[in-house]
Protein backbone atom coordinates (compact mmCIF):
# COMPACT_ATOMS: atom_id res chain seq x y z
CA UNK A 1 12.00 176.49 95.77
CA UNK A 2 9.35 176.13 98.61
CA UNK A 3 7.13 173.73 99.69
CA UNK A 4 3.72 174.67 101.41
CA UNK A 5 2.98 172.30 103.41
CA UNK A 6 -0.91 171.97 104.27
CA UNK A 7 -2.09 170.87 107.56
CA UNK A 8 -5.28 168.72 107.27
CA UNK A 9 -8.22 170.71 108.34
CA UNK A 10 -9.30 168.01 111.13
CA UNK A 11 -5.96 168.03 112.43
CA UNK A 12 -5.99 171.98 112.99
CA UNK A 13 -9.87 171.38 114.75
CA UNK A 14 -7.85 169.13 117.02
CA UNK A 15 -4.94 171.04 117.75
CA UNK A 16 -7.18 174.11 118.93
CA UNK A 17 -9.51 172.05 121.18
CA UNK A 18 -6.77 170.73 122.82
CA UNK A 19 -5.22 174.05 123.26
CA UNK A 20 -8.56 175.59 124.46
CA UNK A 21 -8.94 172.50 126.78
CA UNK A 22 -5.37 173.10 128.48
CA UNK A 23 -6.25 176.74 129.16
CA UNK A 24 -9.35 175.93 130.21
CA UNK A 25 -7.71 173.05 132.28
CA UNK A 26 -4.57 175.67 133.85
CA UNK A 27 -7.24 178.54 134.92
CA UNK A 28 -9.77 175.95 136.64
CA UNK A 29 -6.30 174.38 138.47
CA UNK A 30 -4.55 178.07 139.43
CA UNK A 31 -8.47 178.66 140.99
CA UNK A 32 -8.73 175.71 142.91
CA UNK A 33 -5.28 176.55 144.12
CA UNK A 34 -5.78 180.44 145.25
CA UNK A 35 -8.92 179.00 147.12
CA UNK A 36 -6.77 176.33 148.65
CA UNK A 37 -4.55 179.04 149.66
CA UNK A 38 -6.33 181.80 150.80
CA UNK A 39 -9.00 179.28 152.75
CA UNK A 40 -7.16 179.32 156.09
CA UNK A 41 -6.60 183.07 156.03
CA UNK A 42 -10.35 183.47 155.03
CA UNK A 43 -11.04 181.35 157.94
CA UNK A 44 -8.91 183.47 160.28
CA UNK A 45 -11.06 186.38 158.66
CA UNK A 46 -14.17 184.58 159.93
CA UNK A 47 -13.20 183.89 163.62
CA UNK A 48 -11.67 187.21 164.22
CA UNK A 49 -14.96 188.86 163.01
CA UNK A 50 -17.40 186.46 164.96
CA UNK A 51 -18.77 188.44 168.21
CA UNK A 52 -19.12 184.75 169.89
CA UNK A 53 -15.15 184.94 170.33
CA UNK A 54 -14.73 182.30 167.12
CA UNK A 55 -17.04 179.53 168.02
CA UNK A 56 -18.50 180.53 164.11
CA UNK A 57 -15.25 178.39 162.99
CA UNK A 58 -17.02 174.97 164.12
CA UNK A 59 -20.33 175.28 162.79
CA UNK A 60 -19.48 175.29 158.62
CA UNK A 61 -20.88 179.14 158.07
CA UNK A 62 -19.59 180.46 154.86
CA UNK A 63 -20.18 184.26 156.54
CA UNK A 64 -21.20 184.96 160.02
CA UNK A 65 -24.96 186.69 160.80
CA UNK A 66 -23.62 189.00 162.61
CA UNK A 67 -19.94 191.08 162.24
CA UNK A 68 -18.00 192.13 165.41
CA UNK A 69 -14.95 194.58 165.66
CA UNK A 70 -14.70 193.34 169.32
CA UNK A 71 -11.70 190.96 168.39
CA UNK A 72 -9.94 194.16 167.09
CA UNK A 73 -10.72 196.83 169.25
CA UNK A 74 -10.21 194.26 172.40
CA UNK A 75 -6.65 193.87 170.65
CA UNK A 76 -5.63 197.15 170.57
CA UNK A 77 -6.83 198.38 173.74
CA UNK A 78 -4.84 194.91 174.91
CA UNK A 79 -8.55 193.87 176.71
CA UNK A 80 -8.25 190.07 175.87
CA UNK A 81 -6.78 187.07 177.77
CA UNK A 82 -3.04 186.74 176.52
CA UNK A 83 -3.04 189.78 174.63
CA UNK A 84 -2.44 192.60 177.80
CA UNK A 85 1.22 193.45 176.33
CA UNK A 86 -0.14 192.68 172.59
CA UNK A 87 1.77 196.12 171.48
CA UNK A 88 5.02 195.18 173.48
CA UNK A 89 4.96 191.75 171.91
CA UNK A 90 4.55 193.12 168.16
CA UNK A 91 7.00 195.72 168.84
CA UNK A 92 9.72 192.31 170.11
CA UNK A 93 8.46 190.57 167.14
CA UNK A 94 9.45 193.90 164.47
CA UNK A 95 12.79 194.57 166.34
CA UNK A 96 13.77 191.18 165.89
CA UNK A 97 12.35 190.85 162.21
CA UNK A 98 13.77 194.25 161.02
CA UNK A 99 17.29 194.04 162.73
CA UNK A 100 17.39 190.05 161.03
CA UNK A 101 17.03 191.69 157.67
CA UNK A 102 19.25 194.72 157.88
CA UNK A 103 22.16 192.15 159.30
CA UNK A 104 21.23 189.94 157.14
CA UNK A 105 21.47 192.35 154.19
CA UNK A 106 24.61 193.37 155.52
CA UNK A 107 26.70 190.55 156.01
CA UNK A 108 25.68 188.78 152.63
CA UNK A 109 26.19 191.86 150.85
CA UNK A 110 29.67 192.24 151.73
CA UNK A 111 30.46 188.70 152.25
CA UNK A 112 29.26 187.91 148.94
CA UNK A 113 31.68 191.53 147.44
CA UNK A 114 34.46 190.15 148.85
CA UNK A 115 34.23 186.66 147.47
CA UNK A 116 32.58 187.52 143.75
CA UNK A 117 34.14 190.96 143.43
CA UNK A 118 37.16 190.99 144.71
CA UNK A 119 38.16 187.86 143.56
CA UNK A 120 39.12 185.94 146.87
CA UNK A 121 41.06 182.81 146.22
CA UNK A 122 38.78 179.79 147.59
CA UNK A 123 36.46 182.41 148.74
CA UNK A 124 33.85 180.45 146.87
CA UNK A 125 34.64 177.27 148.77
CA UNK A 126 33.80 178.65 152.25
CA UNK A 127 30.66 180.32 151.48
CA UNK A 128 29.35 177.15 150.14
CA UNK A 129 30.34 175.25 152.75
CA UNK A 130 28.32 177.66 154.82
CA UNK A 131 25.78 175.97 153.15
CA UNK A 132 26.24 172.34 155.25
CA UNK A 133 24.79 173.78 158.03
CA UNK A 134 21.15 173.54 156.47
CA UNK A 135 21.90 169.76 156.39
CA UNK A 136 21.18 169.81 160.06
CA UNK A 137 17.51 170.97 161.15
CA UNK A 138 17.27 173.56 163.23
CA UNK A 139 15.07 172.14 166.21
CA UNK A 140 18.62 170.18 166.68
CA UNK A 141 20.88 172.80 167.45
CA UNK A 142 18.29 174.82 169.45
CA UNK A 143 20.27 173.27 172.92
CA UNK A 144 23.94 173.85 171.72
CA UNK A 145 22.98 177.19 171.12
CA UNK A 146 20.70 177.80 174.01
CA UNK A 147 23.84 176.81 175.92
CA UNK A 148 25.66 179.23 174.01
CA UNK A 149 24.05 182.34 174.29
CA UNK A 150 23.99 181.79 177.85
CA UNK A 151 27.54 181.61 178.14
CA UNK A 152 27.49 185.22 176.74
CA UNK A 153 25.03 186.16 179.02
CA UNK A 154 22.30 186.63 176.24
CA UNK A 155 19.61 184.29 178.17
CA UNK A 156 16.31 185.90 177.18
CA UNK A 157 17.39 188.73 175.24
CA UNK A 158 16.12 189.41 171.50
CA UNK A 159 19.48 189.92 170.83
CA UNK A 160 19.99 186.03 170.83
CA UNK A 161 16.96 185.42 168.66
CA UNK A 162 18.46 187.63 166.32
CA UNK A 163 21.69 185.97 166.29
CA UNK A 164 20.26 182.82 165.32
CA UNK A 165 18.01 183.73 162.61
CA UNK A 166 20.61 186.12 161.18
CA UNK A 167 22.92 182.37 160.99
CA UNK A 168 20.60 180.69 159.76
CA UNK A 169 19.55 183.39 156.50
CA UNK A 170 23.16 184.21 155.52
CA UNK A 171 24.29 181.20 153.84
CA UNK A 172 21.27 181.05 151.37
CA UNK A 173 21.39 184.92 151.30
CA UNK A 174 25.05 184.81 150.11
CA UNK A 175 24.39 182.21 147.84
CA UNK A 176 21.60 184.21 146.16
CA UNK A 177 23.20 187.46 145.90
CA UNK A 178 26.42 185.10 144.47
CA UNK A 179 24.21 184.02 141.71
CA UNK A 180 23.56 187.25 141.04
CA UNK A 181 26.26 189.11 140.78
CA UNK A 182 27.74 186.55 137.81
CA UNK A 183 25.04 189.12 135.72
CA UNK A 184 27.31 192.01 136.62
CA UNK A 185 30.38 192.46 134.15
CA UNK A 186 33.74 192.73 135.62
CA UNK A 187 34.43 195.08 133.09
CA UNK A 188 32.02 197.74 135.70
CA UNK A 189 34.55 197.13 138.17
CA UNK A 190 37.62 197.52 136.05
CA UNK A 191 36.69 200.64 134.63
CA UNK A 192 36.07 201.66 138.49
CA UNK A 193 39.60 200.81 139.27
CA UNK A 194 40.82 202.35 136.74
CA UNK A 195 39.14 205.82 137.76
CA UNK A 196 40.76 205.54 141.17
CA UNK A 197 38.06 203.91 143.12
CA UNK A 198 38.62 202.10 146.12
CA UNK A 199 36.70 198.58 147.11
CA UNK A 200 34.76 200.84 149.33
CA UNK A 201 33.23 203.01 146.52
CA UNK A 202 33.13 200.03 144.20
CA UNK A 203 30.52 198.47 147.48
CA UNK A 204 28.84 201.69 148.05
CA UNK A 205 28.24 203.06 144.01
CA UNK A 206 28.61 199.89 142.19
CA UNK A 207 27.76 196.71 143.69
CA UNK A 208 24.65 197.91 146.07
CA UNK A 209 22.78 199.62 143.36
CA UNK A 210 23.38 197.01 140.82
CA UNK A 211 21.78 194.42 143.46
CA UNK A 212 19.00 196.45 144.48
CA UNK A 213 16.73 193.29 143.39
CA UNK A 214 18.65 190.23 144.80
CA UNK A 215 18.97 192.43 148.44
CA UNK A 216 15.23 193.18 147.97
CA UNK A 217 14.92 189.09 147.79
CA UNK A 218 16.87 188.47 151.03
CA UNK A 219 15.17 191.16 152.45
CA UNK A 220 12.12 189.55 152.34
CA UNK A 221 13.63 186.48 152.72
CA UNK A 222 15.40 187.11 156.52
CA UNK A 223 12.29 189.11 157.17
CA UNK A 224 9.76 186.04 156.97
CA UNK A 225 12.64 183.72 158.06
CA UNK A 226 12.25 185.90 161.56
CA UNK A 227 8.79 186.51 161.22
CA UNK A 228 7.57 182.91 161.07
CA UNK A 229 10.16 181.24 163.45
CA UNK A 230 8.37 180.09 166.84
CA UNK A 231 11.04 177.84 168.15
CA UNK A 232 13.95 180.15 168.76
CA UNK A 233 11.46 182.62 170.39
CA UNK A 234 9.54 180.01 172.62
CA UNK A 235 12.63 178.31 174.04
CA UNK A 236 14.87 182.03 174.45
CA UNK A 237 12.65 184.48 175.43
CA UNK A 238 10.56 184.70 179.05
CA UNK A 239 7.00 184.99 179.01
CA UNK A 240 7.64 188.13 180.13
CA UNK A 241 9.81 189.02 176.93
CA UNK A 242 7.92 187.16 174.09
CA UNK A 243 6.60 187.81 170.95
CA UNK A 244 3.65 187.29 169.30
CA UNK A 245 4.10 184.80 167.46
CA UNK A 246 4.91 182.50 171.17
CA UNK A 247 1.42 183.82 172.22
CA UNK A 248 -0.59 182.34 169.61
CA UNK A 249 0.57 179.20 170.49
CA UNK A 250 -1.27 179.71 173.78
CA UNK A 251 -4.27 178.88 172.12
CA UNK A 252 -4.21 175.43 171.60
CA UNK A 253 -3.03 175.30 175.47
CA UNK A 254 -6.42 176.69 176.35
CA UNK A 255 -10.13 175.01 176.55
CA UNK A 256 -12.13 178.39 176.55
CA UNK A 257 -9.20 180.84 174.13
CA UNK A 258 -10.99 184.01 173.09
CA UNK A 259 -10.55 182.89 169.63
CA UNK A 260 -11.76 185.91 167.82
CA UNK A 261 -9.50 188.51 169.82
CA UNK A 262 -6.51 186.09 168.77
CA UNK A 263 -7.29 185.48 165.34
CA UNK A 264 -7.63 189.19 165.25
CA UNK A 265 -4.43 189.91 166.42
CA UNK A 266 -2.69 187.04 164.06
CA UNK A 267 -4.18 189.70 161.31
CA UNK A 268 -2.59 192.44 162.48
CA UNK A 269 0.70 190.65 163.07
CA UNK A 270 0.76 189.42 159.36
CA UNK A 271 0.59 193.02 158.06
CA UNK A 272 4.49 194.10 158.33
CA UNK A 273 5.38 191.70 156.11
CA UNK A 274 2.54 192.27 153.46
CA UNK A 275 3.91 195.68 153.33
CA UNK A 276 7.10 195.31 152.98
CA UNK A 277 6.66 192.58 150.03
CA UNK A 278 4.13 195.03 148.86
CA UNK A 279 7.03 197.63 148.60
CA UNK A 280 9.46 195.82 147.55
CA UNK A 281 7.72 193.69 145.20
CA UNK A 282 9.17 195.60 141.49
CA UNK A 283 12.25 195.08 142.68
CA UNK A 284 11.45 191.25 144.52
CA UNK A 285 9.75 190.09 140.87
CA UNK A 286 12.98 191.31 139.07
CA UNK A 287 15.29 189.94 141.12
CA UNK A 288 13.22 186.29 141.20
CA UNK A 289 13.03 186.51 137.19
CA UNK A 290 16.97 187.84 136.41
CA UNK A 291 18.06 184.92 138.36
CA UNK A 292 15.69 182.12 136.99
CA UNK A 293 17.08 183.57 133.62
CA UNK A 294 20.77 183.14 134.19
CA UNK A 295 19.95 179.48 136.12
């Protein structure tokens, strides 16, 4: 026997305004946020296409009168102040954020095998102590370890940027790709073992392609980790060596910048990693959702 229950028709009138009310509510607040967001980089849009080398950014303009490509071309034929060695100061700033997220990738990858996948006893217990190290803020250990690279002789070499950010992404790497692999059944492995394969094929055919999402996640993750660090690069590299992220800094060390050729340039250095979460972004969104899911 059922029972129809009947909900009172003022009750339904008030149920549906409040829905269309929270919708309503959740577009208006996502909006106010992607302005919020995008603003600065709008901004940066502004300056770098002002021909009065960004004095637009001071006067409240929503769009300039008047577009320039001077900021742009001035960057790439490296005309403007700072910017002479613009191309050899992107290329420091790629090596250093491409070679952080292939070691990265590396090391967590295999770390993380050998602890979840081949069953390491207390493996788990040092790659979460790994973890302690975040409980101390970088801008600390910046003069231990500027004392340490140049006891290996690594004084302002890219080399000893690298090692730094590449410690400082493989503990939460590891961790992610550890949280991971719990969605991969042991039975895969098993049945590997069973055919004869060795931990190396089990890495190689099994546990990389499996992961493909989680290492497109730390990807991105050492990459920006690299790509947004100025302290490391300020205090180890020589003006001489630098990146360019150290040279925008220069601006706020100068009265009379040339703002737009700058702002320009802080474009074009933003691009590599657009792209590569462009590319990778299938794999970054399934990675991101699997492991919500199984948290």
């Amino acid at each position: 026997m059922s029972i129809a229950l009947s909900v009172p028709q003022p009750a339904r009138r008030r149920y549906r305004l409040r829905r269309r009310l929270g919708d309503v509510g959740s577009v208006v607040l996502a909006i106010v946020l992607l302005i919020w967001s995008l603003l600065p980089v709008y901004q940066m849009l502004l300056i770098a296409l002002d021909p009065e080398e960004g004095e637009i950014e001071f006067s409240g303009n929503i769009w300039p009168s008047e577009l320039s490509l001077d900021g742009f071309r001035e960057v790439v034929m490296q005309e403007a102040r700072y910017l002479e060695d613009f191309w050899q100061q992107f290329g420091n700033s790629v090596f250093i954020g491409l070679l952080t997220m292939v070691l990265t990738v590396l090391i967590a990858s295999l770390a993380s095998f050998a602890v979840s996948r081949m069953r390491l006893s207390k493996g788990s217990l040092l790659t979460n102590a790994a973890l302690l190290t975040y409980a101390i803020p970088a801008s600390f250990l910046i003069v231990p370890y500027y004392g340490i690279m140049h006891g290996y002789g690594l004084s302002n070499s890219l080399w000893a940027v690298i090692a730094a950010q590449v410690a400082f992404a493989i503990p939460f790497a590891i961790l992610m790709l550890q949280l991971y692999a719990t969605l991969i059944p042991f039975e895969l492995d098993d049945a590997a073992r069973v055919d004869g394969a060795s931990p190396v094929q089990l890495y190689l055919r099994i546990y990389l392609p499996l992961m493909t999402p989680a290492l497109a996640v730390v990807a991105v993750y050492a990459l920006l980790l690299a790509w947004n660090d100025y302290l490391y690069q300020a205090v180890l590299l020589s003006p001489r060596n630098t990146t360019l992220a150290v040279t925008q800094g220069l601006l706020f060390t100068d009265a009379d910048a040339p703002w737009n050729a700058m702002m320009a340039s802080a474009i074009i250095y933003v691009l590599p990693p657009i792209a590569l979460l462009f590319a990778l972004r299938r794999y970054v969104v399934a990675g991101l959702t699997m492991a919500d899911d199984n948290g």
